[in-house]
N, C-alpha and C. Protein backbone atom coordinates (compact mmCIF):
# COMPACT_ATOMS: atom_id res chain seq x y z
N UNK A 1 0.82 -1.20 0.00
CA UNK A 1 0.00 0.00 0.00
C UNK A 1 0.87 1.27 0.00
N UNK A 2 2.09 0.96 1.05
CA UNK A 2 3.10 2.08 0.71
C UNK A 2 3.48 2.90 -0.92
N UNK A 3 3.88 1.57 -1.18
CA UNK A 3 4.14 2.09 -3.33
C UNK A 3 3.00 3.04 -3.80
N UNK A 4 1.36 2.28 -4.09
CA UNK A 4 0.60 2.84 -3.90
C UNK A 4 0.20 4.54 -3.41
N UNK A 5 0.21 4.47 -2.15
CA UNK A 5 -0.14 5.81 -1.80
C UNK A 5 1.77 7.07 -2.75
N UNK A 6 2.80 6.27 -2.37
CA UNK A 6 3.32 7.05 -3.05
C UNK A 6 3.04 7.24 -4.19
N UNK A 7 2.76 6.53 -5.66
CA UNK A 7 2.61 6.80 -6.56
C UNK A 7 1.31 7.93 -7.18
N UNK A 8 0.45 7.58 -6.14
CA UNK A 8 -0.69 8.54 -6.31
C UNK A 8 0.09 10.58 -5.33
N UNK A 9 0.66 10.32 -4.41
CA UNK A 9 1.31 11.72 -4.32
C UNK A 9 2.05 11.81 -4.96
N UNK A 10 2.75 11.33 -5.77
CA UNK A 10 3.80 12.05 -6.93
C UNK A 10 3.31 12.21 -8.18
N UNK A 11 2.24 11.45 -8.32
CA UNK A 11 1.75 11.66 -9.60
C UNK A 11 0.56 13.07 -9.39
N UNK A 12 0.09 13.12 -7.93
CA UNK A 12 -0.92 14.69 -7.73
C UNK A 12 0.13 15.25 -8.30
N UNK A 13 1.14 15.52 -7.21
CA UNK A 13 1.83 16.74 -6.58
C UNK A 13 2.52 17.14 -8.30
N UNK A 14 2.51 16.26 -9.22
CA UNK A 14 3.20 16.61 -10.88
C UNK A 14 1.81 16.98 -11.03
N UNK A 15 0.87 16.62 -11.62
CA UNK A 15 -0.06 17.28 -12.02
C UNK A 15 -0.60 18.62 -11.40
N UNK A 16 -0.20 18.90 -10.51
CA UNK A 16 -0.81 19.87 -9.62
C UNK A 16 0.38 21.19 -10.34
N UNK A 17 1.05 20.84 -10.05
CA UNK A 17 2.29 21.78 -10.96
C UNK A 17 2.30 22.05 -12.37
N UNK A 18 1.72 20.68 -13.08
CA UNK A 18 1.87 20.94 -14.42
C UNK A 18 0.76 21.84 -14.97
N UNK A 19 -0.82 21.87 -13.85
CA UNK A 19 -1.58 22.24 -14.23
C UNK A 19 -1.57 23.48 -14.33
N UNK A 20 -0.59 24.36 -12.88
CA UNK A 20 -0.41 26.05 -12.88
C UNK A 20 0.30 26.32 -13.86
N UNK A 21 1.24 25.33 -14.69
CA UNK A 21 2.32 25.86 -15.27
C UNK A 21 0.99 25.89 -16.71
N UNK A 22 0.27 25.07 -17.08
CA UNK A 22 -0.66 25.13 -18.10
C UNK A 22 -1.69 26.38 -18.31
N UNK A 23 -2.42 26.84 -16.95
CA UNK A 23 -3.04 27.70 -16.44
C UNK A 23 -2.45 29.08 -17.08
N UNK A 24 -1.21 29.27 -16.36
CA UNK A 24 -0.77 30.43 -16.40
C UNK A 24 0.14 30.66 -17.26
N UNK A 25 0.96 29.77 -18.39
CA UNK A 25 1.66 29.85 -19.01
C UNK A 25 1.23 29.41 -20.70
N UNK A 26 0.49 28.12 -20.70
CA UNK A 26 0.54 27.69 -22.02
C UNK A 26 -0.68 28.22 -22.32
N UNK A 27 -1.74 28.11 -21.88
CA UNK A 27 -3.25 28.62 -22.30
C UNK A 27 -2.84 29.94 -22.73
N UNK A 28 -2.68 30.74 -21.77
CA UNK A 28 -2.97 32.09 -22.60
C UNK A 28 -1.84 32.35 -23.47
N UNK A 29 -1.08 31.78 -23.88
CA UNK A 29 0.02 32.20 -24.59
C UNK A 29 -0.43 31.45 -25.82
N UNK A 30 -1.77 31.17 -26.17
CA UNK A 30 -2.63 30.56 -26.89
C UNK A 30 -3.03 31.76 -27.97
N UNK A 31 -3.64 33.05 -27.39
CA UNK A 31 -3.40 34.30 -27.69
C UNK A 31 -2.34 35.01 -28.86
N UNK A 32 -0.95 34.03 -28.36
CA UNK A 32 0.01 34.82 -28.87
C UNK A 32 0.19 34.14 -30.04
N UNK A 33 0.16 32.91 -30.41
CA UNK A 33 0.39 31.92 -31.33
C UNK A 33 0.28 32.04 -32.61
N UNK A 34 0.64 32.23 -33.84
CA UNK A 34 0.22 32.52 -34.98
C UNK A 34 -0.98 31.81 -35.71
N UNK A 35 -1.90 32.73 -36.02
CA UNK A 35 -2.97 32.89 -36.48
C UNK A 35 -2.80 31.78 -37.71
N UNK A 36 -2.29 31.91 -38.39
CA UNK A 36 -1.35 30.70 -40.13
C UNK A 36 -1.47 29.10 -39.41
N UNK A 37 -0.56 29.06 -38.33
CA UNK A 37 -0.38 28.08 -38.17
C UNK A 37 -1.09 27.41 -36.68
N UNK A 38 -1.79 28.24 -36.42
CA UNK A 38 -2.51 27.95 -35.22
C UNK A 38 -2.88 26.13 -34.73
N UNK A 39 -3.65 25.67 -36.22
CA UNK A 39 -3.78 24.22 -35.59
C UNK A 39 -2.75 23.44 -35.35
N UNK A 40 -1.61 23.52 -36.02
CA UNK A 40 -0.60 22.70 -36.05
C UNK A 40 -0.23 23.04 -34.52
N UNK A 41 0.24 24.33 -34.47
CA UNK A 41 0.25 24.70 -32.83
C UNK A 41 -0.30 23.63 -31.86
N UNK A 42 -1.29 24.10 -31.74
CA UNK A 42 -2.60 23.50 -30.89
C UNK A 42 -2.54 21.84 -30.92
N UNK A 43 -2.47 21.53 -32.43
CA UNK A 43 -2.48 19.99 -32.04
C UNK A 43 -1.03 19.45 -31.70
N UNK A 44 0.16 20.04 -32.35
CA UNK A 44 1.17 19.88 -31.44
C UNK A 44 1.53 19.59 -29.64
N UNK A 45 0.71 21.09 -29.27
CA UNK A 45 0.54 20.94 -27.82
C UNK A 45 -0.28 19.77 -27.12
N UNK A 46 -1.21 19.43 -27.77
CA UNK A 46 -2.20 18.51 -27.10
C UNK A 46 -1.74 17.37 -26.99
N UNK A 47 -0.57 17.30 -28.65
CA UNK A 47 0.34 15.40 -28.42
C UNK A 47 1.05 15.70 -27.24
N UNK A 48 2.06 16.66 -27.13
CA UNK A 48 3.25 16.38 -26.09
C UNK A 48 3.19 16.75 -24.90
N UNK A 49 1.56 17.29 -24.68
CA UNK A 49 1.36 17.64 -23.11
C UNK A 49 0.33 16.20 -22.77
N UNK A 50 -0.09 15.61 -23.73
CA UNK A 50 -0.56 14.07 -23.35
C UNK A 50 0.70 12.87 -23.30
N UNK A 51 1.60 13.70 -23.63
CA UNK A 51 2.78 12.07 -23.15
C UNK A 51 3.17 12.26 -21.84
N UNK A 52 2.78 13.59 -21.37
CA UNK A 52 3.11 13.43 -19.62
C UNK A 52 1.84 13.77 -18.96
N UNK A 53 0.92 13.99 -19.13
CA UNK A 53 -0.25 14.09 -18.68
C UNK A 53 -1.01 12.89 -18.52
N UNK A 54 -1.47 11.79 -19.63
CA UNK A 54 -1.98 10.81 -19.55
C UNK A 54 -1.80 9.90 -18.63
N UNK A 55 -0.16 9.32 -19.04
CA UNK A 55 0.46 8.29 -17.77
C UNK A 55 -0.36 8.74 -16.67
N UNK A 56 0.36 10.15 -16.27
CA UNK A 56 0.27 10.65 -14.80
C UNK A 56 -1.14 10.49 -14.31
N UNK A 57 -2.26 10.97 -15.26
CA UNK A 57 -3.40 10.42 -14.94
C UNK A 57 -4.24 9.58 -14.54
N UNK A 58 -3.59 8.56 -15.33
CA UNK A 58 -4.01 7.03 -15.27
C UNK A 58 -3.54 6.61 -13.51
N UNK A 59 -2.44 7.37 -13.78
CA UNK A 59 -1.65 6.51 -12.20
C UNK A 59 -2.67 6.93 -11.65
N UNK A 60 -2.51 8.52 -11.36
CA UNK A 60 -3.17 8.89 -10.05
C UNK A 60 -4.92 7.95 -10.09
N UNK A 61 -5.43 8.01 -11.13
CA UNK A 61 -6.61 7.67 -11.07
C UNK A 61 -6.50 6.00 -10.73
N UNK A 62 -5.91 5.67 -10.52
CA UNK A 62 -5.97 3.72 -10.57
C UNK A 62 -5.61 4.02 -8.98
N UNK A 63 -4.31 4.74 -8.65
CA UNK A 63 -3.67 4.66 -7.31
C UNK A 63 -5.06 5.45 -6.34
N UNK A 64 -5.49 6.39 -6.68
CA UNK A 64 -6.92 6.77 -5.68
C UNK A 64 -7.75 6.27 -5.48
N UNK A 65 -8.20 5.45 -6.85
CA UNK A 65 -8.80 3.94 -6.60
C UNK A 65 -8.78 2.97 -5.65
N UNK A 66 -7.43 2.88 -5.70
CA UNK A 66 -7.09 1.62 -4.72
C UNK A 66 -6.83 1.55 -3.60
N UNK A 67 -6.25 3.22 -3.32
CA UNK A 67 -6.59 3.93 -2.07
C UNK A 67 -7.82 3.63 -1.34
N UNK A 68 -8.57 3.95 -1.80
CA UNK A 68 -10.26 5.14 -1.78
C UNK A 68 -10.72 3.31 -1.21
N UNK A 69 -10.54 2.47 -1.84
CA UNK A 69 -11.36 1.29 -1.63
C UNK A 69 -10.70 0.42 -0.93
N UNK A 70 -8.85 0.18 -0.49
CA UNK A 70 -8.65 -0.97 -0.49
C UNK A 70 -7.59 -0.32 1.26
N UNK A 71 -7.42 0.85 0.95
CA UNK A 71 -6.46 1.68 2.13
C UNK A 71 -6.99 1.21 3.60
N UNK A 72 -6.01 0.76 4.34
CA UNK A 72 -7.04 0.28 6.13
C UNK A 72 -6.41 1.45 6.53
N UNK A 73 -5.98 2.59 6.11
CA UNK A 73 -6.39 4.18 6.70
C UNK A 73 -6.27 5.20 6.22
N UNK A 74 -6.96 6.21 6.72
CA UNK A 74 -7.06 7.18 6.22
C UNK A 74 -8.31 7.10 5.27
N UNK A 75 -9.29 6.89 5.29
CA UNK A 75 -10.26 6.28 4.24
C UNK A 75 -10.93 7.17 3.73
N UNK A 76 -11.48 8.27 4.63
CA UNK A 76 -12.12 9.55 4.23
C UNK A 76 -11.28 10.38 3.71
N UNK A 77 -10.10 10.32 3.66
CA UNK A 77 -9.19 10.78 2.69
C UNK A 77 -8.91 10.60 1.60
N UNK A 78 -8.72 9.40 1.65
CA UNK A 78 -8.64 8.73 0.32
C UNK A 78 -9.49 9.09 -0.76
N UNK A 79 -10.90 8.71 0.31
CA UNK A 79 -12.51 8.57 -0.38
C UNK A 79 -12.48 10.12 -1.33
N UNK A 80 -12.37 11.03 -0.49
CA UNK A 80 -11.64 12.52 -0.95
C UNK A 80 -10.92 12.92 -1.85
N UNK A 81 -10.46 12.19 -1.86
CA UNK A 81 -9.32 12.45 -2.83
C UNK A 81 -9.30 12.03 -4.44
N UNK A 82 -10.32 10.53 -4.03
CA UNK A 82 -10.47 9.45 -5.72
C UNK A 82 -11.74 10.57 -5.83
N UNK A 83 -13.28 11.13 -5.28
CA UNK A 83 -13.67 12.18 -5.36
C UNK A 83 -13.01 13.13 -6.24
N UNK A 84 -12.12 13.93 -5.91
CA UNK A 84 -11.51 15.06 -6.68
C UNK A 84 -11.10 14.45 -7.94
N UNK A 85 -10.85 13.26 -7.92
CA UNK A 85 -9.92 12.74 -9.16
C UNK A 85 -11.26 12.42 -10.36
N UNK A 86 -12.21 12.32 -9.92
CA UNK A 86 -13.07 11.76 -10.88
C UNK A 86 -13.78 12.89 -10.95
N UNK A 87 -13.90 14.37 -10.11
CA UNK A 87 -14.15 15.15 -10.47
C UNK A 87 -13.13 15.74 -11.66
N UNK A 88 -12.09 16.04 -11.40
CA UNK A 88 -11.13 16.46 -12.80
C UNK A 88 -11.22 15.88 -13.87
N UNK A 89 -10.97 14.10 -14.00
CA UNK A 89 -11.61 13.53 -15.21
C UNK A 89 -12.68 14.26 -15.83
N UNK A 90 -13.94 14.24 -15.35
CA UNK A 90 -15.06 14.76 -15.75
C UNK A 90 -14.97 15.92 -16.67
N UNK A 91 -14.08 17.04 -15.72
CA UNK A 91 -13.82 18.38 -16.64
C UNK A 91 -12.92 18.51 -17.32
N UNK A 92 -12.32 17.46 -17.38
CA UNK A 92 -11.19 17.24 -18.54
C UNK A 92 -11.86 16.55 -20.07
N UNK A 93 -12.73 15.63 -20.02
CA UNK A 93 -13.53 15.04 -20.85
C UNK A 93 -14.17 15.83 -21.45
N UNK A 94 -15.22 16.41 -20.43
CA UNK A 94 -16.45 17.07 -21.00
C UNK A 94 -16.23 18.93 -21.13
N UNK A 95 -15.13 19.39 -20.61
CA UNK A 95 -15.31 20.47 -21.04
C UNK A 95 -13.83 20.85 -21.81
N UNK A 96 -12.76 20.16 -21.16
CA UNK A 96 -11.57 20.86 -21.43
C UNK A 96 -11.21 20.32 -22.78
N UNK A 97 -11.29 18.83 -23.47
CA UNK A 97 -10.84 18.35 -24.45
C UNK A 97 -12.26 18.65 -25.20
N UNK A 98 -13.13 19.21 -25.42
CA UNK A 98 -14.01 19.59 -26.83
C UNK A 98 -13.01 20.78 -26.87
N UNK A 99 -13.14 21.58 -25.95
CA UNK A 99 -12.52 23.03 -26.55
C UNK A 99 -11.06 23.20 -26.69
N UNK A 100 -10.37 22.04 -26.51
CA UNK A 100 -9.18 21.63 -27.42
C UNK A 100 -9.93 21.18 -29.13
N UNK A 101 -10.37 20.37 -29.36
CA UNK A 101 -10.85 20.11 -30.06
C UNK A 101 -11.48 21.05 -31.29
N UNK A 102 -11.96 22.11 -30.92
CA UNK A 102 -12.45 23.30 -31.10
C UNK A 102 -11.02 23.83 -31.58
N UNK A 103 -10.48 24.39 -30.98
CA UNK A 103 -9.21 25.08 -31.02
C UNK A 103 -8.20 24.09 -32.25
N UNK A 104 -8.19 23.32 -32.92
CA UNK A 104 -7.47 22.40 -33.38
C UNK A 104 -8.40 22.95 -34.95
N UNK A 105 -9.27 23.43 -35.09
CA UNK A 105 -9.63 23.85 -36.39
C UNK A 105 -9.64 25.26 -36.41
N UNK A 106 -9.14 25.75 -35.45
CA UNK A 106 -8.41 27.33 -35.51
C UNK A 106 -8.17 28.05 -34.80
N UNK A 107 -8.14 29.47 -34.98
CA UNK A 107 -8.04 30.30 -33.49
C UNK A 107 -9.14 31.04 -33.15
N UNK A 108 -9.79 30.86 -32.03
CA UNK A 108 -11.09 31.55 -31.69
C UNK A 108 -10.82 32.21 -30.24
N UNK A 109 -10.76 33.28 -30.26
CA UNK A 109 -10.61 34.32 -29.05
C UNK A 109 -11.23 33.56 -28.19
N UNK A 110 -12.23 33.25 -28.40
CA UNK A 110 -13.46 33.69 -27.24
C UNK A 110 -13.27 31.84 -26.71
N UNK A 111 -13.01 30.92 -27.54
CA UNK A 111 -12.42 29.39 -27.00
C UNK A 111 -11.77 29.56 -26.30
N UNK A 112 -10.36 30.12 -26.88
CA UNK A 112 -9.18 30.42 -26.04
C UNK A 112 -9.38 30.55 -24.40
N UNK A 113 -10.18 31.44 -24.28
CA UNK A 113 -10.63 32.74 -23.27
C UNK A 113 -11.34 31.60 -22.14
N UNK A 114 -12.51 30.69 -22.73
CA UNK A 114 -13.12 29.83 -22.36
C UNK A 114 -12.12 28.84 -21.85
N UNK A 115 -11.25 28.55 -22.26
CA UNK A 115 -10.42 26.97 -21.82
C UNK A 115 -9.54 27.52 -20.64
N UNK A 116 -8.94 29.29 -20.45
CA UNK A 116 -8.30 29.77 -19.49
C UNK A 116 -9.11 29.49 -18.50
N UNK A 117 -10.70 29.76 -19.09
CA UNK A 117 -11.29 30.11 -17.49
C UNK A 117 -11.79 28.66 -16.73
N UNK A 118 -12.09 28.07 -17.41
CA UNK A 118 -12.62 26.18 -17.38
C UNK A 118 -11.57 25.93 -16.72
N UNK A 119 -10.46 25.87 -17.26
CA UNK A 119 -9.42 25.18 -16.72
C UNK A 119 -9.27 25.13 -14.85
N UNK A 120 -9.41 27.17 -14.90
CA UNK A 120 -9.21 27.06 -13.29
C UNK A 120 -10.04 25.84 -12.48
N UNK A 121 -10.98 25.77 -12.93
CA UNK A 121 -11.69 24.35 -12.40
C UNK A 121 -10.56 23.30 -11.78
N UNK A 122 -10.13 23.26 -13.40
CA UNK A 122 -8.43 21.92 -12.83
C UNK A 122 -7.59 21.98 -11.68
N UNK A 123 -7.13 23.67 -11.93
CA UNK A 123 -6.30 23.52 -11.32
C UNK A 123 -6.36 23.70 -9.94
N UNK A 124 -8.03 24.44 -9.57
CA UNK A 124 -8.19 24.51 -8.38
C UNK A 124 -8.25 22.47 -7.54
N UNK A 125 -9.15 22.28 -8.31
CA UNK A 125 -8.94 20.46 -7.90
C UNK A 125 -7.60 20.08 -7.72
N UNK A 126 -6.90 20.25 -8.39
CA UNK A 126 -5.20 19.82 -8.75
C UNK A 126 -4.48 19.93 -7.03
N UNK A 127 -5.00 21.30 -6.86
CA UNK A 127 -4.40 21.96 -6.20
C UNK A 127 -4.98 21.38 -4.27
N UNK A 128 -6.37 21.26 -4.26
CA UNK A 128 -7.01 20.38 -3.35
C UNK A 128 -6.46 18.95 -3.00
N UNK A 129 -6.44 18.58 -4.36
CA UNK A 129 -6.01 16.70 -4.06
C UNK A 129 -4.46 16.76 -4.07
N UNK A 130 -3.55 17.93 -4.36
CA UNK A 130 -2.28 17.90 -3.85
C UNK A 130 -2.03 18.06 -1.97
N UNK A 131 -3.04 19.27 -1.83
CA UNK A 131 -3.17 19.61 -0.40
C UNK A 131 -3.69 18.40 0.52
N UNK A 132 -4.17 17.76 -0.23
CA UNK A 132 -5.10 16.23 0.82
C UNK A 132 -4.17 15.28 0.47
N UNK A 133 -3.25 15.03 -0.10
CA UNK A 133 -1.88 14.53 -0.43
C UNK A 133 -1.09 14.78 0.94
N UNK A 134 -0.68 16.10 0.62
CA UNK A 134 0.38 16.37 1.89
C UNK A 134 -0.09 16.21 3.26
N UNK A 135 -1.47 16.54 3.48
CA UNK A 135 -2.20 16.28 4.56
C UNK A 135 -1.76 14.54 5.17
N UNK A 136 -1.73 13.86 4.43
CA UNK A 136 -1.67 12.45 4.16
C UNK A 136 -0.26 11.85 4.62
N UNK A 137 0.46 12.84 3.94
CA UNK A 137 1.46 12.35 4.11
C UNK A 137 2.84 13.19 5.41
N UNK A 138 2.03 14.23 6.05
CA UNK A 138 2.59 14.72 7.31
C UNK A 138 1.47 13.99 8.26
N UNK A 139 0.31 13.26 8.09
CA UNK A 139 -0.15 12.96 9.54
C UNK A 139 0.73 11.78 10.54
């Protein structure tokens, strides 16, 4: 269970980082991107921020799992935590990858604008199930 619970805090505590660095750095610099080549852009970004995003996902989501159901402690934590994780899935599915999707047949201000603000969704979660992480792991 040790491996486990570690793999699910290292895999938050990266996503939780990768998400501010996405937030505040790659989204809106979405803005700046050339108009010509915009999709290539866009779908560029979406391959090589899914070769470290996905894994990491999967982990955390299998490791909160197994937490959430199989952990003899900390359980309401856990429970908490696979919670947040299937909350982010959700807004990653249903809101954040159409308007990638969207964005991949061009540049639309007002998408753009939309995926900055959606996102905070993420990263506020990101940022929760990192904090119930550390919680976890100083008790």
């Amino acid at each position: 269970m040790q491996l486990i619970l570690a793999a699910n805090l290292i895999s938050s505590f990266l996503l939780c980082g990768l998400i501010w660095t996405v937030q505040l750095v790659h989204y809106p610099m979405f803005h700046k991107l050339s108009r010509k080549n915009f999709s290539k852009h866009i779908q560029f970004h979406g391959f090589r921020i899914s070769l470290i995003v996905v894994p990491l996902m999967v982990i955390e989501l299998l490791s909160s799992f197994s937490l959430a159901f199989f952990s003899p402690s900390d359980t309401v934590l856990h429970a908490t935590g696979f919670f947040i994780v299937l909350l982010i899935w959700l807004t990653t599915f249903f809101i954040q990858v159409p308007l990638h999707s969207k964005l991949t047949m061009g540049y639309n201000p007002e998408t753009v604008n939309k995926l900055v603000k959606t996102n905070f969704i993420r990263s506020v979660l990101w940022s929760i199930k990192a904090t119930v992480g550390a919680y976890i792991l100083f008790l």
